[in-house]
C-alpha atoms as a PDB file:
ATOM      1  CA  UNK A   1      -5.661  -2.371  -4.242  1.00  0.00           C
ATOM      2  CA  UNK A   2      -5.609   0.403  -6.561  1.00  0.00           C
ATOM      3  CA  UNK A   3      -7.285  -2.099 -10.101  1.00  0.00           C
ATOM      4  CA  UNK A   4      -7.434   0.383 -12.838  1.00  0.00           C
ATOM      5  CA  UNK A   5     -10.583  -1.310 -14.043  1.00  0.00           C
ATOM      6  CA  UNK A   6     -14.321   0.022 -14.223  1.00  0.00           C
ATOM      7  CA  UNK A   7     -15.918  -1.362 -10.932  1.00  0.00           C
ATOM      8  CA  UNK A   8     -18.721  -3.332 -13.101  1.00  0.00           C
ATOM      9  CA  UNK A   9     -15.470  -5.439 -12.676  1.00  0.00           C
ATOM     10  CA  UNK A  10     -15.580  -5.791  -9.251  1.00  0.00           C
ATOM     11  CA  UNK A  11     -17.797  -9.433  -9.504  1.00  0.00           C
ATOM     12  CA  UNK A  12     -16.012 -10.636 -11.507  1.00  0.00           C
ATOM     13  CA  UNK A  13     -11.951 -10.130 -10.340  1.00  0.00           C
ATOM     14  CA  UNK A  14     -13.815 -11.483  -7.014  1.00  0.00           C
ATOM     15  CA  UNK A  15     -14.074 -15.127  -8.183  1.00  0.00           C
ATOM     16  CA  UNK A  16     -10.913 -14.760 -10.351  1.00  0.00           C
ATOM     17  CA  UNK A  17      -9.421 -14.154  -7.074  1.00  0.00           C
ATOM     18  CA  UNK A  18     -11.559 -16.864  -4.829  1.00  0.00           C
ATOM     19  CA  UNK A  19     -12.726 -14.734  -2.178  1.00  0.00           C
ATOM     20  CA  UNK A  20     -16.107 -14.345  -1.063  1.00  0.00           C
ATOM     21  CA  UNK A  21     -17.182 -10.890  -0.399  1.00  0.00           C
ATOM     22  CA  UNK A  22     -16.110  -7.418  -2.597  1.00  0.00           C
ATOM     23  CA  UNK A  23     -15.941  -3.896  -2.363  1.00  0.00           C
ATOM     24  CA  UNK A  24     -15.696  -0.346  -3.844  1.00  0.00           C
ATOM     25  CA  UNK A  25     -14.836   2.699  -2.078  1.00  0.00           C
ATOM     26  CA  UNK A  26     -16.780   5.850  -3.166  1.00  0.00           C
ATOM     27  CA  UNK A  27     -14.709   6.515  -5.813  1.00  0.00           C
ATOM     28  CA  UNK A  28     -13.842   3.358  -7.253  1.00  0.00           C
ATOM     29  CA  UNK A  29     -10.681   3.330  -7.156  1.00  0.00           C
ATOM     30  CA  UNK A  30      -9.605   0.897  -4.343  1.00  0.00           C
ATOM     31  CA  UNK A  31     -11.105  -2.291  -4.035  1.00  0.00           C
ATOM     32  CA  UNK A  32     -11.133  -4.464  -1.057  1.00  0.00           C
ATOM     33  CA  UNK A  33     -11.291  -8.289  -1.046  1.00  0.00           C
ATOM     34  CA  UNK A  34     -12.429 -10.408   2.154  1.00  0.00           C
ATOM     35  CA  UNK A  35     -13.163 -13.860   2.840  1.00  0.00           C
ATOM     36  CA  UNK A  36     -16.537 -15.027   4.691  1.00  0.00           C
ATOM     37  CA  UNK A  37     -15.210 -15.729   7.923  1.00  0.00           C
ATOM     38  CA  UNK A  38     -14.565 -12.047   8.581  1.00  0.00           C
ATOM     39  CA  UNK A  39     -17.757 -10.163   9.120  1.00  0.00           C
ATOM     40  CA  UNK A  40     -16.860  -6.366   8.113  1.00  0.00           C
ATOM     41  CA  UNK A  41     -18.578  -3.461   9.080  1.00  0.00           C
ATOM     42  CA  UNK A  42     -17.835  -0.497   6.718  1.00  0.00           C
ATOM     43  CA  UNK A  43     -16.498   2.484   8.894  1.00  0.00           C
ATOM     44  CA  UNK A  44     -16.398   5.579   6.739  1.00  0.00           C
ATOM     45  CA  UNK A  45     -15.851   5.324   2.990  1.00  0.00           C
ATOM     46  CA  UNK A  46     -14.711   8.658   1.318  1.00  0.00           C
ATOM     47  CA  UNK A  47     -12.746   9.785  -2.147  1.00  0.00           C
ATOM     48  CA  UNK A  48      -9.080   8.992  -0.452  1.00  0.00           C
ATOM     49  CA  UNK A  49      -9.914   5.685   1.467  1.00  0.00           C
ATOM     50  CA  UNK A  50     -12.221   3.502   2.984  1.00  0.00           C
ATOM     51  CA  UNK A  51     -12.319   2.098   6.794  1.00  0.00           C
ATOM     52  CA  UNK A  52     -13.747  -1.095   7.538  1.00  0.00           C
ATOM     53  CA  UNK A  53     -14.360  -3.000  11.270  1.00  0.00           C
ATOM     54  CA  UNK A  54     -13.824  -6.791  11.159  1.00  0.00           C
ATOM     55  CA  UNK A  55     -14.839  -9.126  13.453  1.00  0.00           C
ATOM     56  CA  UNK A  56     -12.414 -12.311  13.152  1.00  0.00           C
ATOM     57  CA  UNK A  57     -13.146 -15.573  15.771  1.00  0.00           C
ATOM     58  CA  UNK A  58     -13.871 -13.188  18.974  1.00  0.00           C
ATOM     59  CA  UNK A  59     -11.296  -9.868  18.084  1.00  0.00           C
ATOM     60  CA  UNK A  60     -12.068  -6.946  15.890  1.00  0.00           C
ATOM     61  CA  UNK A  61      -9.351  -5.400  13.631  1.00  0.00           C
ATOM     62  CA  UNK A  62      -9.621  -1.672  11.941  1.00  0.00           C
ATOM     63  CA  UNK A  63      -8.401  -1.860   8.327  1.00  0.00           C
ATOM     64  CA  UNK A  64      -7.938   1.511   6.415  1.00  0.00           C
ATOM     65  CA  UNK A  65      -7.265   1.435   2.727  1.00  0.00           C
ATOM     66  CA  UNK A  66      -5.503   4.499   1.328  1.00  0.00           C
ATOM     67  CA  UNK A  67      -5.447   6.237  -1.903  1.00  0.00           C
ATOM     68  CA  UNK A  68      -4.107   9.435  -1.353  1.00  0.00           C
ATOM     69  CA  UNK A  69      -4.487  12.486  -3.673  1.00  0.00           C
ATOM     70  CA  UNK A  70      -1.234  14.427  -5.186  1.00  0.00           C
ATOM     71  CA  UNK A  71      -2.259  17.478  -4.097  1.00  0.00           C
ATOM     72  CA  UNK A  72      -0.918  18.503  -0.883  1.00  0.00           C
ATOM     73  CA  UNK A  73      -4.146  20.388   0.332  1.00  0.00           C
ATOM     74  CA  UNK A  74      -6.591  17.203  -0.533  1.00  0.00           C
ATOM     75  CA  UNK A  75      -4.459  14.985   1.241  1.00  0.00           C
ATOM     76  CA  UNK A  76      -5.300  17.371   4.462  1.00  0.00           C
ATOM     77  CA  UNK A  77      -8.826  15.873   4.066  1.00  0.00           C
ATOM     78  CA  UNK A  78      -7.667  12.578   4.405  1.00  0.00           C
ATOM     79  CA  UNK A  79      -5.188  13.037   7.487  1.00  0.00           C
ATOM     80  CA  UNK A  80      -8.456  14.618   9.266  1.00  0.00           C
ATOM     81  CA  UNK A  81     -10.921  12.080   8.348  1.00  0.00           C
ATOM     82  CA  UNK A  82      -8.612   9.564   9.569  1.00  0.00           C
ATOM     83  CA  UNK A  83      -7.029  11.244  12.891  1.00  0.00           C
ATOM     84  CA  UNK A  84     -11.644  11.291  13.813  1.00  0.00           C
ATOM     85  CA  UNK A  85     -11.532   7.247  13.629  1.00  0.00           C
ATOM     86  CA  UNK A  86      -8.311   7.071  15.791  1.00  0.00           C
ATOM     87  CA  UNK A  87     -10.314   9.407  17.905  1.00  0.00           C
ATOM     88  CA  UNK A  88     -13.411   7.053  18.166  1.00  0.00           C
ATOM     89  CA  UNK A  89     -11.986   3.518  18.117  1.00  0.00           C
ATOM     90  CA  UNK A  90      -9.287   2.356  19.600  1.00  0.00           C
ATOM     91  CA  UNK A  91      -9.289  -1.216  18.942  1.00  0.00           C
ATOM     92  CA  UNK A  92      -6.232  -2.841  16.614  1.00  0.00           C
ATOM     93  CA  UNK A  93      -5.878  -0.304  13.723  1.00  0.00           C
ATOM     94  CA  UNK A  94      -3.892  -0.974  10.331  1.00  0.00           C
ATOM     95  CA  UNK A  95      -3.826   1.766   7.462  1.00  0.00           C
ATOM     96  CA  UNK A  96      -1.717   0.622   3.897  1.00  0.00           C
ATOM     97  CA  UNK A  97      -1.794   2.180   0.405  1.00  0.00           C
ATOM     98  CA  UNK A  98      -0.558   4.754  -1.646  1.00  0.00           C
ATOM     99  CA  UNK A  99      -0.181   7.716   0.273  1.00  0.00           C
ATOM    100  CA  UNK A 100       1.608  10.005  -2.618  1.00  0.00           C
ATOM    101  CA  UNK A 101       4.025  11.509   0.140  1.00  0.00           C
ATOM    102  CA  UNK A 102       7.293  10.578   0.979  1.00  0.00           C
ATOM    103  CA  UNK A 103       8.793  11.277   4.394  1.00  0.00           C
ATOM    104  CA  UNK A 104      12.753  12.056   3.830  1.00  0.00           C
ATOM    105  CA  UNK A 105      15.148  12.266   1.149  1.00  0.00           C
ATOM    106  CA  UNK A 106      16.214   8.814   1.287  1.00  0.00           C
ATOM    107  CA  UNK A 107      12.379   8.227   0.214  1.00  0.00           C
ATOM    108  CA  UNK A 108      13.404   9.325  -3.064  1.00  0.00           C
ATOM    109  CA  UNK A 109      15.654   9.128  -6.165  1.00  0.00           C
ATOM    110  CA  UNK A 110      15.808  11.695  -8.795  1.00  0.00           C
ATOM    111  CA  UNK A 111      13.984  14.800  -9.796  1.00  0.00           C
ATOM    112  CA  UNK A 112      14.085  18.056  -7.188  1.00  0.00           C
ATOM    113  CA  UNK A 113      15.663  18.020  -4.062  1.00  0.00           C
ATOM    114  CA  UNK A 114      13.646  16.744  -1.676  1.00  0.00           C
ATOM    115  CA  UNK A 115      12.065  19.796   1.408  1.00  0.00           C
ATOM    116  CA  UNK A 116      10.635  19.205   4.814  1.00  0.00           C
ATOM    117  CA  UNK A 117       8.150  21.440   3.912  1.00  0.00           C
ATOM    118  CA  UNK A 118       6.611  18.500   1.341  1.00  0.00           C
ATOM    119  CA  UNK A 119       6.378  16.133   4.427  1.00  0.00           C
ATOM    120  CA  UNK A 120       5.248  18.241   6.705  1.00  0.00           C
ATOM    121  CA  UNK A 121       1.532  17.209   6.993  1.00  0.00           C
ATOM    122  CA  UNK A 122       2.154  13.607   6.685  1.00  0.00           C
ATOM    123  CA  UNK A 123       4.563  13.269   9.913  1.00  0.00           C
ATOM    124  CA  UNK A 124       2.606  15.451  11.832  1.00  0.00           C
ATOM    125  CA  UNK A 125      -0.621  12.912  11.393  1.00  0.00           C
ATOM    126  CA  UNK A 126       1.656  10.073  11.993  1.00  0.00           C
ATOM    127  CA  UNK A 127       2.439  12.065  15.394  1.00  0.00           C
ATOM    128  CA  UNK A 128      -0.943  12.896  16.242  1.00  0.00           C
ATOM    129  CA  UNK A 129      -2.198   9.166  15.834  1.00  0.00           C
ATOM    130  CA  UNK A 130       0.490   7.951  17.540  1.00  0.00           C
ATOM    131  CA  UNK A 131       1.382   5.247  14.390  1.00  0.00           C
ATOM    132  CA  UNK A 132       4.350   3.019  13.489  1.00  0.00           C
ATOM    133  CA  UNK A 133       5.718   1.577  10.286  1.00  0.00           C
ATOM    134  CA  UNK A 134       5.324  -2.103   9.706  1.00  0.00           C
ATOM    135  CA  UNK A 135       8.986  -3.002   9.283  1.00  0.00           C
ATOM    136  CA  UNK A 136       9.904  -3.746   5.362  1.00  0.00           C
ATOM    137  CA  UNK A 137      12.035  -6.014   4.144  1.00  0.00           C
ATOM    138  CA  UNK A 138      14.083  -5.591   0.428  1.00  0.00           C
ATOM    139  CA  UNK A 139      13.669  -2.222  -1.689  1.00  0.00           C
ATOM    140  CA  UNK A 140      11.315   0.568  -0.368  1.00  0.00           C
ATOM    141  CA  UNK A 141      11.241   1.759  -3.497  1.00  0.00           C
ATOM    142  CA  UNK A 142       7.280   1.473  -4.692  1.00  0.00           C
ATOM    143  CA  UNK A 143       7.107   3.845  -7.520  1.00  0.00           C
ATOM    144  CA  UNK A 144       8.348   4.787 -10.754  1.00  0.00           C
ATOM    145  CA  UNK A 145       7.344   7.788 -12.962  1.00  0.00           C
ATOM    146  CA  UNK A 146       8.123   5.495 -15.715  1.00  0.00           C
ATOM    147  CA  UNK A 147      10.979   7.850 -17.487  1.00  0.00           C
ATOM    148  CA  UNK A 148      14.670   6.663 -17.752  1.00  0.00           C
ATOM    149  CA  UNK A 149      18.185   8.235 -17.504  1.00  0.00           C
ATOM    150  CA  UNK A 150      18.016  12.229 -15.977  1.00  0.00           C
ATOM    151  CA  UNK A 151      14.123  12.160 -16.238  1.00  0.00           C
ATOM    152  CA  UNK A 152      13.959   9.265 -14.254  1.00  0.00           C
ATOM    153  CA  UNK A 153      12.255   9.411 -10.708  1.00  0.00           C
ATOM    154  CA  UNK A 154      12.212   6.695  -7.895  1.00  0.00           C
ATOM    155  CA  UNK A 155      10.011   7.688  -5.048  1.00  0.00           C
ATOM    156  CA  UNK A 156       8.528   5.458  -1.885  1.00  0.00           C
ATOM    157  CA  UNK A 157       4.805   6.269  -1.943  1.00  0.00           C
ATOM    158  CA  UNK A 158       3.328   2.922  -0.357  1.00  0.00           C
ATOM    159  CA  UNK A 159       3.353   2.131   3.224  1.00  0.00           C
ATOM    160  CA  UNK A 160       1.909   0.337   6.236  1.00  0.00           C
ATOM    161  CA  UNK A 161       1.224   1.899   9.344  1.00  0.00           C
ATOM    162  CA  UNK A 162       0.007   0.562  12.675  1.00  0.00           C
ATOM    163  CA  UNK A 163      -1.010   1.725  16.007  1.00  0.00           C
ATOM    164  CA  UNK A 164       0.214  -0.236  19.377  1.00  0.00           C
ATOM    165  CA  UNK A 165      -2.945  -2.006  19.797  1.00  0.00           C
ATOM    166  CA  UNK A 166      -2.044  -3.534  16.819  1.00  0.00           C
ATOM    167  CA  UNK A 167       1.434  -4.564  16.837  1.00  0.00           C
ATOM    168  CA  UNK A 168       0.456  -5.612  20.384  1.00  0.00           C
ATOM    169  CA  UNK A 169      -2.305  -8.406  18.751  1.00  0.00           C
ATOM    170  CA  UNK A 170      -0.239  -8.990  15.868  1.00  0.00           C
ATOM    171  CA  UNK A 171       3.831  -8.841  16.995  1.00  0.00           C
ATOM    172  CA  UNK A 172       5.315 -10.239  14.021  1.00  0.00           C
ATOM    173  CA  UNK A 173       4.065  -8.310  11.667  1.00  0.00           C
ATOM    174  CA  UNK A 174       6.489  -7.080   8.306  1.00  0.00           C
ATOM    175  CA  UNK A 175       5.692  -6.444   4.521  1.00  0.00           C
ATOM    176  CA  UNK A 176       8.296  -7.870   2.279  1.00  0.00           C
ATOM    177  CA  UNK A 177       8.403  -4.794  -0.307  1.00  0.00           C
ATOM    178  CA  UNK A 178      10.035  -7.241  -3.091  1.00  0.00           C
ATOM    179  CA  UNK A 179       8.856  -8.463  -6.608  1.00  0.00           C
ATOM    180  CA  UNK A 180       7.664 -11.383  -6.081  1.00  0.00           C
ATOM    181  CA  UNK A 181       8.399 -13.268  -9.524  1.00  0.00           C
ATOM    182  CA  UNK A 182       5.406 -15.922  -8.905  1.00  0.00           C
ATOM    183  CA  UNK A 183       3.301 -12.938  -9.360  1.00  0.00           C
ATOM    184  CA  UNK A 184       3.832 -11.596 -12.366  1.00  0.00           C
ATOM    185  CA  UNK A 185       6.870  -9.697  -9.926  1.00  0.00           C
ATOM    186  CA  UNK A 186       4.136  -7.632  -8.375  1.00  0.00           C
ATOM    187  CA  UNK A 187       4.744  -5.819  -5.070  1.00  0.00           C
ATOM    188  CA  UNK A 188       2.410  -7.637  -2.385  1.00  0.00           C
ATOM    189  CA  UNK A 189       2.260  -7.252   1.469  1.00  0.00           C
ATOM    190  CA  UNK A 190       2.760 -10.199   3.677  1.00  0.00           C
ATOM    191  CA  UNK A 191       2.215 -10.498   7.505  1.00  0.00           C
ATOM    192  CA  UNK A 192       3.933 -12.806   8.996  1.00  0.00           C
ATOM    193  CA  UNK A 193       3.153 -15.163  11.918  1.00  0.00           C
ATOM    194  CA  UNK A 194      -0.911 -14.853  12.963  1.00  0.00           C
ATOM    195  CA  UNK A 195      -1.701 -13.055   9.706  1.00  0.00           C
ATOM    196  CA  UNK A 196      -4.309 -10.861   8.778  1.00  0.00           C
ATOM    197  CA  UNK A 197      -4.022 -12.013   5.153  1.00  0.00           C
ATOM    198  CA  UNK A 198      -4.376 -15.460   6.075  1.00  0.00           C
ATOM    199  CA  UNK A 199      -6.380 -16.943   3.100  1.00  0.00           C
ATOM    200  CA  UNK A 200      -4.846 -20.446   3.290  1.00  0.00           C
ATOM    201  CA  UNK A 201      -6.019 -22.093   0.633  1.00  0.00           C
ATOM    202  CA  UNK A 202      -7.408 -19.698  -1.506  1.00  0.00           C
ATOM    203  CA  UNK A 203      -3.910 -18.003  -1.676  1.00  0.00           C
ATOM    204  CA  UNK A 204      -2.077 -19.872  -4.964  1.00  0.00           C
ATOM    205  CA  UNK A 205      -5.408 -19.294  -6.831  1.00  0.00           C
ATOM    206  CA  UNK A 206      -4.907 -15.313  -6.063  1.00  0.00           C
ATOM    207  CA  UNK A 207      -1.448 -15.744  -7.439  1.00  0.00           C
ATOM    208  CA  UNK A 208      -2.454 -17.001 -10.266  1.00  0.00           C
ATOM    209  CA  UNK A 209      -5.644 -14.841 -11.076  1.00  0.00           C
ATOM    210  CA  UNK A 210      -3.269 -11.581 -10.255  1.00  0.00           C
ATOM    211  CA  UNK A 211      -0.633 -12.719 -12.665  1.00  0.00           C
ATOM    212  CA  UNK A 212      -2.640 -13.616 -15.177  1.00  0.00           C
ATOM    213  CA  UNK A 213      -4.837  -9.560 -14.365  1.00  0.00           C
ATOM    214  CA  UNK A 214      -1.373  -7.859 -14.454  1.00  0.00           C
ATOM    215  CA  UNK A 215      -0.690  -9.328 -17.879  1.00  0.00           C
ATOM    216  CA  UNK A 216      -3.735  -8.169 -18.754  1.00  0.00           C
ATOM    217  CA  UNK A 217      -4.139  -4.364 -18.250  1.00  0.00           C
ATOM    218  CA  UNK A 218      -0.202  -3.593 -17.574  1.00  0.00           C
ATOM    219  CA  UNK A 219       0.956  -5.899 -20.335  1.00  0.00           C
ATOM    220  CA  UNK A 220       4.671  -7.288 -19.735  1.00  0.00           C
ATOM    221  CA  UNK A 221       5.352  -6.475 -16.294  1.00  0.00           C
ATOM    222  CA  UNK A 222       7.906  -9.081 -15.721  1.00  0.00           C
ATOM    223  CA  UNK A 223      10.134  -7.003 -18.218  1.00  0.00           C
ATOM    224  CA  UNK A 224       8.834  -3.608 -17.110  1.00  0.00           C
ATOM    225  CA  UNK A 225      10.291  -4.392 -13.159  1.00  0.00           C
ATOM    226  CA  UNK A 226      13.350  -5.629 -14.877  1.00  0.00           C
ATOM    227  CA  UNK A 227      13.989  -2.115 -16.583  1.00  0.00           C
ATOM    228  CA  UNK A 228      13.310  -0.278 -13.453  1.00  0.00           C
ATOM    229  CA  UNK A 229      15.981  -2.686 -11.280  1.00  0.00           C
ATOM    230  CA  UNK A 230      18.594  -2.070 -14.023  1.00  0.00           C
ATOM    231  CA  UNK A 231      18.210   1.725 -13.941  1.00  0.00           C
ATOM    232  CA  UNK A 232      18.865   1.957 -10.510  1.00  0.00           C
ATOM    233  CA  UNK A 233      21.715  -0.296 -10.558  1.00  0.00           C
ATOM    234  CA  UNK A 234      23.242   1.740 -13.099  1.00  0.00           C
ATOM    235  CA  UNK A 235      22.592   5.444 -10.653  1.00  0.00           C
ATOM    236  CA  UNK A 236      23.598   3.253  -7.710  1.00  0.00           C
ATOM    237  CA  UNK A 237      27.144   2.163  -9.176  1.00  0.00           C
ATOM    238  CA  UNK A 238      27.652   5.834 -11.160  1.00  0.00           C
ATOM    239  CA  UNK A 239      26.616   8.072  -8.484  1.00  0.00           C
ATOM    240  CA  UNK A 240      26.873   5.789  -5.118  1.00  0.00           C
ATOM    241  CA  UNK A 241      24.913   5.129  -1.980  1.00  0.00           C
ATOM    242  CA  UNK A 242      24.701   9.029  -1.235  1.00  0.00           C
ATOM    243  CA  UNK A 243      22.809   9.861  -4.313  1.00  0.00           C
ATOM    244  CA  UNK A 244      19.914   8.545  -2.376  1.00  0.00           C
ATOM    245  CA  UNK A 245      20.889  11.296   0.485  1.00  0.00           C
ATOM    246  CA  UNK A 246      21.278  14.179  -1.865  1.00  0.00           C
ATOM    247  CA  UNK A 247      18.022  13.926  -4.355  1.00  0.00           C
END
């Protein structure tokens, strides 16, 4: 999760949240929250993401948490560090975040036309890796440059990706990219049937701790989702379904 918060933080969102272990990459700008039944081993942690092995009951699962730069050239750093772990471990392999990159035109909304060129790098490490997109469910819209009318931008920077090991262990898998009103309408990923976010219990404390956080440093997001919804229902019904296709 990308917090937006000094990581002298860190301790303390950790028992807001009820989990009981932490972490910062290098940077300190994604944190990662994990519960004491999975024993985590951390991979490679560098400015754009941070791997980490768990061992849950008797399998081991590869999570890779992504904060990708804007510039196209730094983000070439990332696609290498992380085409070297699919080279050296093989076992089920998940990578989610923000990886400031869209793929296609239909990825975006507003702003200049989108070019291959842009995308380029991004497909060709999904290629080389041999990854998949967990399937979404509702908008795939995940960002907003926070300007309205012709200055207004819509763009799908946050995704899930999987290699087959994975979807072979986990088959059900999908992230609902929704606001989820009980959280403060937050956008949160899901996995469905035999989780890996299965925190049972612990879960409607979460909710409430993250609703009460995004109040907090965002201030009213509730009304803030709410005036990005109503913007694109206003392009959708004056331009149509193709003004996705020709931004």
């Amino acid at each position: 999760m990308e917090p937006f918060q000094d990581p002298s933080e860190l301790d303390n969102f950790r028992r807001k949240l009820g989990f009981d272990n932490a972490g910062v990459n290098c940077s300190g700008k994604i944190w990662f929250f994990w519960i004491s039944e999975w024993e985590g081993i951390n991979i490679l942690d560098t400015v754009q993401q941070v791997t980490i092995k768990f061992k849950i009951d008797i399998k081991f699962l590869l999570i890779s948490v992504v904060y990708a730069r804007c510039n196209a050239l730094e983000r070439l750093e990332l696609w290498e560090e992380l085409e070297r772990i699919n080279d050296r471990d093989r076992c089920p392999w998940i990578i989610g975040g923000d990886f400031n990159v869209i793929l296609n035109e239909e990825e975006k909304l507003g702003g200049l036309p989108f070019t291959q060129h842009e995308a380029i790098d991004f497909a060709s490490f999904i290629c080389m890796c041999a990854l998949s997109e967990v399937h979404t469910i509702g908008s795939n819209i995940t960002w907003w440059n926070g300007q309205i009318e012709e200055e207004c931008i819509f763009k799908r920077l946050d995704r899930i990706l999987v290699i087959q090991e994975f979807e072979e262990v986990f088959p059900s898998s999908e992230t609902p990219q929704k606001f989820q009103e009980d959280c403060g309408r937050k956008q949160e990923g899901r996995f469905c049937g035999e989780s890996v976010h299965r925190i049972s219990s612990k879960d409607e404390k979460a909710k409430k701790a993250l609703a009460g956080w995004s109040k907090e440093v965002f201030g009213n997001v509730f009304q803030q989702i709410a005036t990005i919804e109503d913007v694109i229902k206003v392009k959708g019904s004056s331009t149509g379904d193709s003004a996705f296709r020709k931004q």
